[in-house]
PDB file of N, CA and C in Angstrom:
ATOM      1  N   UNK A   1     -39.175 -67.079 165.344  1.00  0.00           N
ATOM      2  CA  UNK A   1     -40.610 -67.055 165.135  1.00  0.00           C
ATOM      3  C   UNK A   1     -41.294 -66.879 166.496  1.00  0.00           C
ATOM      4  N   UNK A   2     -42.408 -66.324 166.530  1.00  0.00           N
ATOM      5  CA  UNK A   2     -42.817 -65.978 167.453  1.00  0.00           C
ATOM      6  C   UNK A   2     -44.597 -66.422 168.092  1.00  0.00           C
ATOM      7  N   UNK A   3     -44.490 -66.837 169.239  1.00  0.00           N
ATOM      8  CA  UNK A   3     -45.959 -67.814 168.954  1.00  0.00           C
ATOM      9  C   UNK A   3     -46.344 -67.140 170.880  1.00  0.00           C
ATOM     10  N   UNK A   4     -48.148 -67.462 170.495  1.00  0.00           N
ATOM     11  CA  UNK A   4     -48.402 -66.751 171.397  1.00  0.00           C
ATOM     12  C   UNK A   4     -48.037 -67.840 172.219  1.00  0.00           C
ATOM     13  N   UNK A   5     -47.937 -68.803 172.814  1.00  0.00           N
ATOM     14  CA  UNK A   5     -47.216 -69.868 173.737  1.00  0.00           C
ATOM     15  C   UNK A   5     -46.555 -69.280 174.672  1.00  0.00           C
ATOM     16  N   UNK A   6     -45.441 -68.684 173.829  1.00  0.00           N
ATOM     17  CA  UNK A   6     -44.055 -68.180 174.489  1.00  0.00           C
ATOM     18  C   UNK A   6     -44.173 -66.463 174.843  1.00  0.00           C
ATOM     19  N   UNK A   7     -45.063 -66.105 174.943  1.00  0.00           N
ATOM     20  CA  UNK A   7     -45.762 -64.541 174.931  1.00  0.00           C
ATOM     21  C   UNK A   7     -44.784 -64.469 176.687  1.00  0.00           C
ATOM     22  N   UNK A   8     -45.688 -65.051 176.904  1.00  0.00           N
ATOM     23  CA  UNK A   8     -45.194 -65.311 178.686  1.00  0.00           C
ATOM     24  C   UNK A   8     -44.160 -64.929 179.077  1.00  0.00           C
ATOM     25  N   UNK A   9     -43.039 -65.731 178.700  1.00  0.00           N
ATOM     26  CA  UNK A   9     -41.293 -66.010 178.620  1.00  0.00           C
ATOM     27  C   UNK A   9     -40.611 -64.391 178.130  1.00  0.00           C
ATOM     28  N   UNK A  10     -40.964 -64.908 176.949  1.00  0.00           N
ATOM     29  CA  UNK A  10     -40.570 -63.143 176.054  1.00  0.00           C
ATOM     30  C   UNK A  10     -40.752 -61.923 177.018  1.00  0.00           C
ATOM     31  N   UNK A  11     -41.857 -61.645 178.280  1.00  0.00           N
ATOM     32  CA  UNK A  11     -42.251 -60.243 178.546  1.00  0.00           C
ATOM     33  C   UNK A  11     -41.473 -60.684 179.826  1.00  0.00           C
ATOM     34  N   UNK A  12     -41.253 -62.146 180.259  1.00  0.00           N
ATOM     35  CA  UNK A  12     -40.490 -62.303 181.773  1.00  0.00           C
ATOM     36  C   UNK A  12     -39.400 -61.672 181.687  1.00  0.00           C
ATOM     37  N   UNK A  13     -38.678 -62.134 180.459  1.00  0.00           N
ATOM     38  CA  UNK A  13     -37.526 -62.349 180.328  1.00  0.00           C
ATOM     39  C   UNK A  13     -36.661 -60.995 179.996  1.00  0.00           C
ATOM     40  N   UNK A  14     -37.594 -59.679 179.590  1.00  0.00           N
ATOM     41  CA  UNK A  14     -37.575 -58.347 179.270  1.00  0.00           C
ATOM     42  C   UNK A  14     -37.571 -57.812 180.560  1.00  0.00           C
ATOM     43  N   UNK A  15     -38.400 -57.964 181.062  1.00  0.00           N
ATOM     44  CA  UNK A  15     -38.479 -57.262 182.305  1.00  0.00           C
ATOM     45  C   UNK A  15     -37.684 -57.925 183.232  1.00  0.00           C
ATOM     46  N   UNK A  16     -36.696 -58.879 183.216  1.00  0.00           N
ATOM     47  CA  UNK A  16     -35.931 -58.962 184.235  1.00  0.00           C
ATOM     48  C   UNK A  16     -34.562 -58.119 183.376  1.00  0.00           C
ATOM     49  N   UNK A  17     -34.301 -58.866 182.460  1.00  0.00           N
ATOM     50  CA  UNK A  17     -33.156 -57.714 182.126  1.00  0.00           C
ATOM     51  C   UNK A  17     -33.211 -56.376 182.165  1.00  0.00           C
ATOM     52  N   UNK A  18     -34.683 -55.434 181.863  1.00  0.00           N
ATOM     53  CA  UNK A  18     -34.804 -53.945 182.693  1.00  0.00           C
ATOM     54  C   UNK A  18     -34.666 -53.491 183.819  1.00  0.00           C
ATOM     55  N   UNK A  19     -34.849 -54.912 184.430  1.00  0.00           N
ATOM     56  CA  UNK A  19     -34.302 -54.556 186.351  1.00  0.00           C
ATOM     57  C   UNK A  19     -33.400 -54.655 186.318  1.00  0.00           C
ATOM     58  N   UNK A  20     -32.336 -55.673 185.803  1.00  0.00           N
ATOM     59  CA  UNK A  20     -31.084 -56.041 185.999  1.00  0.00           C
ATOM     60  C   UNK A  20     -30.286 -54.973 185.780  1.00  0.00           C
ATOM     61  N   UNK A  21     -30.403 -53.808 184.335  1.00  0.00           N
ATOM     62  CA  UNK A  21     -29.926 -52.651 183.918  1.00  0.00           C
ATOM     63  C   UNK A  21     -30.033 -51.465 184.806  1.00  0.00           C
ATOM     64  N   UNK A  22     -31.578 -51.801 185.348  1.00  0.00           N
ATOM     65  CA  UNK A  22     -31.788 -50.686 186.256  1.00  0.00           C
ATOM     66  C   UNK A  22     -30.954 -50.660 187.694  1.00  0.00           C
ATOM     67  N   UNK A  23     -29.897 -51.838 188.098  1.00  0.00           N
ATOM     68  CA  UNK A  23     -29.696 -52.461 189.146  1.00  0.00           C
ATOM     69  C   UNK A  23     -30.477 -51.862 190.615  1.00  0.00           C
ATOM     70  N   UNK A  24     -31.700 -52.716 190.208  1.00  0.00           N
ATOM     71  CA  UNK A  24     -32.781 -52.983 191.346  1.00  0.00           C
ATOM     72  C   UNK A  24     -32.734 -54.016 191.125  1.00  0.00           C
ATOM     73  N   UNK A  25     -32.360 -55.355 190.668  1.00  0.00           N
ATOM     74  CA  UNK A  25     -31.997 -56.331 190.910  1.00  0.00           C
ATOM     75  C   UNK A  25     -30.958 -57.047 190.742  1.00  0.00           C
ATOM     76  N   UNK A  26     -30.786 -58.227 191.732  1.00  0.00           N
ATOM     77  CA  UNK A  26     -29.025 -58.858 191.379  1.00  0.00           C
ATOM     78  C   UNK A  26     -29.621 -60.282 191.022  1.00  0.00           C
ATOM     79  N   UNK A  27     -28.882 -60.660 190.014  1.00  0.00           N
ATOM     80  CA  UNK A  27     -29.478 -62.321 189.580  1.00  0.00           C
ATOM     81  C   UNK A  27     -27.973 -62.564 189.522  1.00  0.00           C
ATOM     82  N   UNK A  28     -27.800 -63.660 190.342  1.00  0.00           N
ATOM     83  CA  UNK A  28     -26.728 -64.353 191.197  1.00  0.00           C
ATOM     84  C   UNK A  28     -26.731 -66.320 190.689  1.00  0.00           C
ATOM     85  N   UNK A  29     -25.793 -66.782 190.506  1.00  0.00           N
ATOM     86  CA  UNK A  29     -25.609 -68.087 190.157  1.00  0.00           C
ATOM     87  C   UNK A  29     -25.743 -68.722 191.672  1.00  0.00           C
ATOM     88  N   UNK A  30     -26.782 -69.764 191.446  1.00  0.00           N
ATOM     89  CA  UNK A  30     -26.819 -70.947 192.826  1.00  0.00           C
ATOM     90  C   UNK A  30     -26.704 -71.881 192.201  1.00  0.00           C
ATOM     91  N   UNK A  31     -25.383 -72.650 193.199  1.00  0.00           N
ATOM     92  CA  UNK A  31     -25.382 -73.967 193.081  1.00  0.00           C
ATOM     93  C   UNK A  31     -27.349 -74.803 193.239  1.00  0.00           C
ATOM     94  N   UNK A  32     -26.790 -76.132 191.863  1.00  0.00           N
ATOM     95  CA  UNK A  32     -28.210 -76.615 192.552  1.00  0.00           C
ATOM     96  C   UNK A  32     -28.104 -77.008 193.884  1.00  0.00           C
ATOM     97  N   UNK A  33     -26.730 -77.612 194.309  1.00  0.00           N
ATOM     98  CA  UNK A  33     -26.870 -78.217 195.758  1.00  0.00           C
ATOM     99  C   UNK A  33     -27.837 -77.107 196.913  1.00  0.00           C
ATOM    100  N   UNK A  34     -27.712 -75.655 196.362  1.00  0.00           N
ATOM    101  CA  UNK A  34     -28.840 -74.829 197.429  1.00  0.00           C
ATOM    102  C   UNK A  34     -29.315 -74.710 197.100  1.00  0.00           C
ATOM    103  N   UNK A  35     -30.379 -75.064 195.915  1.00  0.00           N
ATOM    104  CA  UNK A  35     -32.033 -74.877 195.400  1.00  0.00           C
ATOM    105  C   UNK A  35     -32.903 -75.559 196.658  1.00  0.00           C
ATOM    106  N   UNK A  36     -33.139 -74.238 197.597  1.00  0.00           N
ATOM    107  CA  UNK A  36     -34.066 -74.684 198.753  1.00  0.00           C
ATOM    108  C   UNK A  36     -35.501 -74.886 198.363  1.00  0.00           C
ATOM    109  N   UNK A  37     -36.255 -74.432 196.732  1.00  0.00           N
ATOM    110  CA  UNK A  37     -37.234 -75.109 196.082  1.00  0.00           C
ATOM    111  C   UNK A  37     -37.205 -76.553 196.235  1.00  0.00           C
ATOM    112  N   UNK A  38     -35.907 -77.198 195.829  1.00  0.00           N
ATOM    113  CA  UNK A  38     -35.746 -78.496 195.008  1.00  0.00           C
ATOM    114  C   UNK A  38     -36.819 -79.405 196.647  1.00  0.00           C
ATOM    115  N   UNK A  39     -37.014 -78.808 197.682  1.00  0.00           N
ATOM    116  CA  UNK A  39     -37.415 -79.600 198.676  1.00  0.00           C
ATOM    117  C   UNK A  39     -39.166 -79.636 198.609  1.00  0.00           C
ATOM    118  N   UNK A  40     -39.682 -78.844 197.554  1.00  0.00           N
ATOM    119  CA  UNK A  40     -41.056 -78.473 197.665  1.00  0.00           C
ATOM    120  C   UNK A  40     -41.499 -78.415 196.077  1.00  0.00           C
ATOM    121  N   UNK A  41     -40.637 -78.899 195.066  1.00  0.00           N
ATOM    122  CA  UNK A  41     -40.920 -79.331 194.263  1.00  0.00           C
ATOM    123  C   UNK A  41     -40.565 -80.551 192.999  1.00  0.00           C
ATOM    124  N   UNK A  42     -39.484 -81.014 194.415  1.00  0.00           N
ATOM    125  CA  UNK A  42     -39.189 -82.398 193.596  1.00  0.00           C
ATOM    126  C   UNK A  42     -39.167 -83.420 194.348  1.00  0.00           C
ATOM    127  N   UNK A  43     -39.114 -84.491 193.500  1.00  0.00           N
ATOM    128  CA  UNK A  43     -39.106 -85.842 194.469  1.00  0.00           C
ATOM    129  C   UNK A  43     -37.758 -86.044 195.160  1.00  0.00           C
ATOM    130  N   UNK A  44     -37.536 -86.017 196.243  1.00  0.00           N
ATOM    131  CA  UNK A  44     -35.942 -86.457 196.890  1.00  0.00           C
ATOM    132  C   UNK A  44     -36.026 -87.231 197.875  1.00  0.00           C
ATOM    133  N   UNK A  45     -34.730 -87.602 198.305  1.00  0.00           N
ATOM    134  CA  UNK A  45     -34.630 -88.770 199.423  1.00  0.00           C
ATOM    135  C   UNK A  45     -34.827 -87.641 200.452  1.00  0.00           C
ATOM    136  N   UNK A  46     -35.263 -88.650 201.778  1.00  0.00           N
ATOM    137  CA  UNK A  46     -35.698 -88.140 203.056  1.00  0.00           C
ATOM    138  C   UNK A  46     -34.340 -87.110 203.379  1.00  0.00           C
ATOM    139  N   UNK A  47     -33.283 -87.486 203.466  1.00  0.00           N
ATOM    140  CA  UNK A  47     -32.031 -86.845 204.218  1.00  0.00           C
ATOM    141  C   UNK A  47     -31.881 -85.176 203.688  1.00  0.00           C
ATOM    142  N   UNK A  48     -32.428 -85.060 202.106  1.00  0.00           N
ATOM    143  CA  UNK A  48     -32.054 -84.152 201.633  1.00  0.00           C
ATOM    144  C   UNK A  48     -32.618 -83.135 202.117  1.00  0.00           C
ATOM    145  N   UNK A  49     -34.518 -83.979 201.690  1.00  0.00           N
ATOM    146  CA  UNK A  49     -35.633 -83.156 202.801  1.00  0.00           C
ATOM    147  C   UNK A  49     -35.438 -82.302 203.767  1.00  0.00           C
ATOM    148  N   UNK A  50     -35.138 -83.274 204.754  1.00  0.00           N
ATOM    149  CA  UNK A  50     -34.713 -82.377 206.557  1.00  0.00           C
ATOM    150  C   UNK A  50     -33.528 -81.616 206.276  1.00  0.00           C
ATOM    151  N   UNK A  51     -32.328 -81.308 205.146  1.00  0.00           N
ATOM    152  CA  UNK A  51     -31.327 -80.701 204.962  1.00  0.00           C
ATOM    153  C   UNK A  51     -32.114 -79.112 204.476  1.00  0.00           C
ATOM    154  N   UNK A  52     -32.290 -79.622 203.150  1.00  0.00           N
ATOM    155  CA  UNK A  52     -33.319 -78.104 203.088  1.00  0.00           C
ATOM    156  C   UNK A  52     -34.010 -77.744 204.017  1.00  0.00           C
ATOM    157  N   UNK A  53     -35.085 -78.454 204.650  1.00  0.00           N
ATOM    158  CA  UNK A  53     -36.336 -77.935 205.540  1.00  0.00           C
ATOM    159  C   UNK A  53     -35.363 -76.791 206.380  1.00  0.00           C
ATOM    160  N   UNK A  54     -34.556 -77.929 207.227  1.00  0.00           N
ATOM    161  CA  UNK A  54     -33.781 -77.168 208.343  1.00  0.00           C
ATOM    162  C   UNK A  54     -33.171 -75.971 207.579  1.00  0.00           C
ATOM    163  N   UNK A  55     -32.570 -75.871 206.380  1.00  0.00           N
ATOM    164  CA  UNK A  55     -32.506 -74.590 205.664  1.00  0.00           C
ATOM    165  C   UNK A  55     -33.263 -73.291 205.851  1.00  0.00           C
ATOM    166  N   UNK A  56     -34.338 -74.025 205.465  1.00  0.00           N
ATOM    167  CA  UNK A  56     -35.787 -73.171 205.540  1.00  0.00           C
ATOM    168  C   UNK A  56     -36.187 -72.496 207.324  1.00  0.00           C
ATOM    169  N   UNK A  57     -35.345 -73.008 207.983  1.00  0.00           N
ATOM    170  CA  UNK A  57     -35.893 -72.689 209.710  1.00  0.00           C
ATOM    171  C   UNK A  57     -37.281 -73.459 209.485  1.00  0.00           C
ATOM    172  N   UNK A  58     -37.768 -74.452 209.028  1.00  0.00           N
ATOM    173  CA  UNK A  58     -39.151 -75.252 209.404  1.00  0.00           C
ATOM    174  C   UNK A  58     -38.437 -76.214 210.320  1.00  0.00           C
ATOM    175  N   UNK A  59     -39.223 -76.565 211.305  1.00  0.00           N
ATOM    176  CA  UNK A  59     -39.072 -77.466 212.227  1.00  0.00           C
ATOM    177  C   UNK A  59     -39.608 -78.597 212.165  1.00  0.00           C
ATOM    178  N   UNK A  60     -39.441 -79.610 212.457  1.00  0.00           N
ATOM    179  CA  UNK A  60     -40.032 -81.381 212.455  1.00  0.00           C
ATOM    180  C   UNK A  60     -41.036 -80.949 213.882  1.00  0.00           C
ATOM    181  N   UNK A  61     -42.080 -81.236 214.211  1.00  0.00           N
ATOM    182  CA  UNK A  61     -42.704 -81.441 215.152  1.00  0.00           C
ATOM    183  C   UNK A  61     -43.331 -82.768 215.284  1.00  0.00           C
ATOM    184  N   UNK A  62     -43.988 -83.447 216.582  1.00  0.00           N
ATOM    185  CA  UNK A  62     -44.347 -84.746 216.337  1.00  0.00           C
ATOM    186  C   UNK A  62     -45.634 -84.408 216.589  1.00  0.00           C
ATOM    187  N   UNK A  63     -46.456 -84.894 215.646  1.00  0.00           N
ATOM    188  CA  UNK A  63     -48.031 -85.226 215.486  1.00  0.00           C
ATOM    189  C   UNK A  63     -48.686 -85.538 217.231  1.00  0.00           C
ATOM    190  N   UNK A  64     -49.367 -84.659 217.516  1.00  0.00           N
ATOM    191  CA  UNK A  64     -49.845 -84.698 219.174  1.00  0.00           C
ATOM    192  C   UNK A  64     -51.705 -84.576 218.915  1.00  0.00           C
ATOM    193  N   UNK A  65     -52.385 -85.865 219.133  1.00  0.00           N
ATOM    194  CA  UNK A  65     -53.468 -85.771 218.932  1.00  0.00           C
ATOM    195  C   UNK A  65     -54.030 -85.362 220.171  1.00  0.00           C
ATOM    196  N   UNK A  66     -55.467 -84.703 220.018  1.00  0.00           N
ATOM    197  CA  UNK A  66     -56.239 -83.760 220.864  1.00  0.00           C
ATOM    198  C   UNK A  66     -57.856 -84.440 221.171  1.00  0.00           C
ATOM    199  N   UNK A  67     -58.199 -84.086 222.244  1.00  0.00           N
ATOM    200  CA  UNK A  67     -59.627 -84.438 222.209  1.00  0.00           C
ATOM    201  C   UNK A  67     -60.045 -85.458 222.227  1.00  0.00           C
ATOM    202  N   UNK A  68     -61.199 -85.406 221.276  1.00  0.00           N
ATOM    203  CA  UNK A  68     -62.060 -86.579 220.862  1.00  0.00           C
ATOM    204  C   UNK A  68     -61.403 -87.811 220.181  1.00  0.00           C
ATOM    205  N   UNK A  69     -60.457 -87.231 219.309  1.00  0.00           N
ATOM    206  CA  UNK A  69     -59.579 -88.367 218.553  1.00  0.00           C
ATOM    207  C   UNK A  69     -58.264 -89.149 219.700  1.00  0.00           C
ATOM    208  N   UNK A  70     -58.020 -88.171 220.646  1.00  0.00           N
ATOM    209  CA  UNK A  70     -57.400 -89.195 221.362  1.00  0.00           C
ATOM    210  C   UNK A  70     -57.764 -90.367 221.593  1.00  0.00           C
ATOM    211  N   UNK A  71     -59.249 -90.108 222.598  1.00  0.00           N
ATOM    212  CA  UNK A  71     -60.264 -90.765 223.128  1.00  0.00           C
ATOM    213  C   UNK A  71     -60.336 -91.715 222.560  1.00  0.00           C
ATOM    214  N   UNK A  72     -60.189 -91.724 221.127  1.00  0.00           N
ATOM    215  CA  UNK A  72     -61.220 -92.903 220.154  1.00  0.00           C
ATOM    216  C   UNK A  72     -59.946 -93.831 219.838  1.00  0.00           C
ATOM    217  N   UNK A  73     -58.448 -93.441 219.996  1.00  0.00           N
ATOM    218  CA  UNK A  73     -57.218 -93.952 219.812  1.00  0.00           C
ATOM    219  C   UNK A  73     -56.907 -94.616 221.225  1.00  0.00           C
ATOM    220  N   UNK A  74     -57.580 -94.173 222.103  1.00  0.00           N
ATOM    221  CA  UNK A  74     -57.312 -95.048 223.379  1.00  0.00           C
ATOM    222  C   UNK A  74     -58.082 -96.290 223.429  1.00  0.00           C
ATOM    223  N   UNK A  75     -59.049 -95.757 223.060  1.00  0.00           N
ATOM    224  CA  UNK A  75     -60.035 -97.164 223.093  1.00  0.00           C
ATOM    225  C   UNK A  75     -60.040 -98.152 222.170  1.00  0.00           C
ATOM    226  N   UNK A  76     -59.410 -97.885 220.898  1.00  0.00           N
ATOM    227  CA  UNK A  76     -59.126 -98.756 219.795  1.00  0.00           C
ATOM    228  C   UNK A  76     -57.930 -99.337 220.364  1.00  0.00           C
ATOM    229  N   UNK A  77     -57.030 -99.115 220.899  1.00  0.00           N
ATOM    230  CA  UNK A  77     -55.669 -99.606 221.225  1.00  0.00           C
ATOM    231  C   UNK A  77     -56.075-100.377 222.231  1.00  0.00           C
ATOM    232  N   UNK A  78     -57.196-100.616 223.645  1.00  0.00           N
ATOM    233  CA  UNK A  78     -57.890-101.425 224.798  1.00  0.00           C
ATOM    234  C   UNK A  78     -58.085-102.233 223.735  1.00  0.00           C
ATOM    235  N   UNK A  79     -59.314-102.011 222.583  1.00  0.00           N
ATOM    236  CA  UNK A  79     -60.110-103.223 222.389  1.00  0.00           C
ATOM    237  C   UNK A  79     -59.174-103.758 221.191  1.00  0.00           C
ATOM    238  N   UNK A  80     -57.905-103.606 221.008  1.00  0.00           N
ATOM    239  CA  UNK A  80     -56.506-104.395 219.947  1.00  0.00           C
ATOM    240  C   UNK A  80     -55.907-105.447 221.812  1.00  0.00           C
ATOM    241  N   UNK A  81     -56.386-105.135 222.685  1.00  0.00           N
ATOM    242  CA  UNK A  81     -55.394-105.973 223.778  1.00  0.00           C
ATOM    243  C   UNK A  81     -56.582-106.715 224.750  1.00  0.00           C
ATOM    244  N   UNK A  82     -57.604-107.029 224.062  1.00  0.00           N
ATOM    245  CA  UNK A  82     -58.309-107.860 224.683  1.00  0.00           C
ATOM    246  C   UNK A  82     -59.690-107.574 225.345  1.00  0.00           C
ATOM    247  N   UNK A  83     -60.057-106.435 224.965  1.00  0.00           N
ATOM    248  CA  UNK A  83     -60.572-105.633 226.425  1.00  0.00           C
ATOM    249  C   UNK A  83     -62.198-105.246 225.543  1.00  0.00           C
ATOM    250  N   UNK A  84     -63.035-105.663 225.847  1.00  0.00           N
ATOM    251  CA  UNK A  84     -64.339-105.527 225.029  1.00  0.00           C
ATOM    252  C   UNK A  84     -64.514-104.028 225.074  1.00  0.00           C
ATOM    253  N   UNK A  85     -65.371-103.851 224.308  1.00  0.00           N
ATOM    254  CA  UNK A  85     -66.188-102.277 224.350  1.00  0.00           C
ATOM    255  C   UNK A  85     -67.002-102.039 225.238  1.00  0.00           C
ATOM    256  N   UNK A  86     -67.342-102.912 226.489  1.00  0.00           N
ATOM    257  CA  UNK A  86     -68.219-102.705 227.705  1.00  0.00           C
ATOM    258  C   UNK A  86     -67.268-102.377 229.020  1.00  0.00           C
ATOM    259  N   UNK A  87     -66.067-103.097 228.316  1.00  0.00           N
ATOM    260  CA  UNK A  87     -65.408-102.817 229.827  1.00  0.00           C
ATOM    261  C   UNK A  87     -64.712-101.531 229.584  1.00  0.00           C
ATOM    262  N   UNK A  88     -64.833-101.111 227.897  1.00  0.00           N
ATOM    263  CA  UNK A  88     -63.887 -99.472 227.865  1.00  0.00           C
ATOM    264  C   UNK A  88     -65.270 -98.414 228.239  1.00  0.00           C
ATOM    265  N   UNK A  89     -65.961 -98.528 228.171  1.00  0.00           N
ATOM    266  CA  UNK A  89     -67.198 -98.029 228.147  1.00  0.00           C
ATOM    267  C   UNK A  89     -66.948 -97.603 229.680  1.00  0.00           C
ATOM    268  N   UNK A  90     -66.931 -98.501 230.383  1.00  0.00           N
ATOM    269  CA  UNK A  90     -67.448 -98.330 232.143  1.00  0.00           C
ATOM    270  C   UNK A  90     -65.805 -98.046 232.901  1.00  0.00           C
TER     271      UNK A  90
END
C-alpha cells in the first residue's frame, strides 16, 4: 500500500538503484564501528568523540579569550583573591 508519507523513500530509493545500474555510483557496506556521522549525530562517550573527530582531520583547539572579555576575566579572578574593584581599577 502506498501512502503519501513514504512518497519520499519510494523516489530515494529509485533513484539510487538507477545510479547504482548506471554505475555512477558504488554503495559499499560500513562497518558501524566507521560511521564518522555516529560523532555528529548521536549521543557517545567522550573517547569515541575525539576517535571520529580525529577521523574527520578536526582538531581540538583550546578556547583563547580576546580583548575585552579577557580584561573582564582578569579582574573577576583579582576581585575572587581579595583585591577590591578600586585597587583593579587603578
Amino acid at each position: 500500500m502506498f501512502h503519501a508519507r513514504t512518497k519520499h523513500v519510494e523516489i530515494n530509493y529509485h533513484f539510487v538503484r538507477e545510479k547504482v545500474q548506471q554505475k555512477t555510483l558504488d554503495v559499499r557496506f560500513i562497518s558501524s564501528k566507521d560511521q564518522l556521522a555516529d560523532g555528529l549525530t548521536k549521543p557517545i562517550v567522550s573517547a569515541r568523540f575525539a576517535f571520529l573527530r580525529d577521523k574527520l582531520n578536526v582538531i581540538s583547539s583550546p578556547l583563547i579569550l580576546k580583548g575585552h572579555i579577557k580584561e573582564i576575566q582578569s579582574a573577576n579572578h583579582s576581585i575572587d583573591h581579595g583585591k577590591s574593584a578600586d585597587e583593579i581599577a587603578s
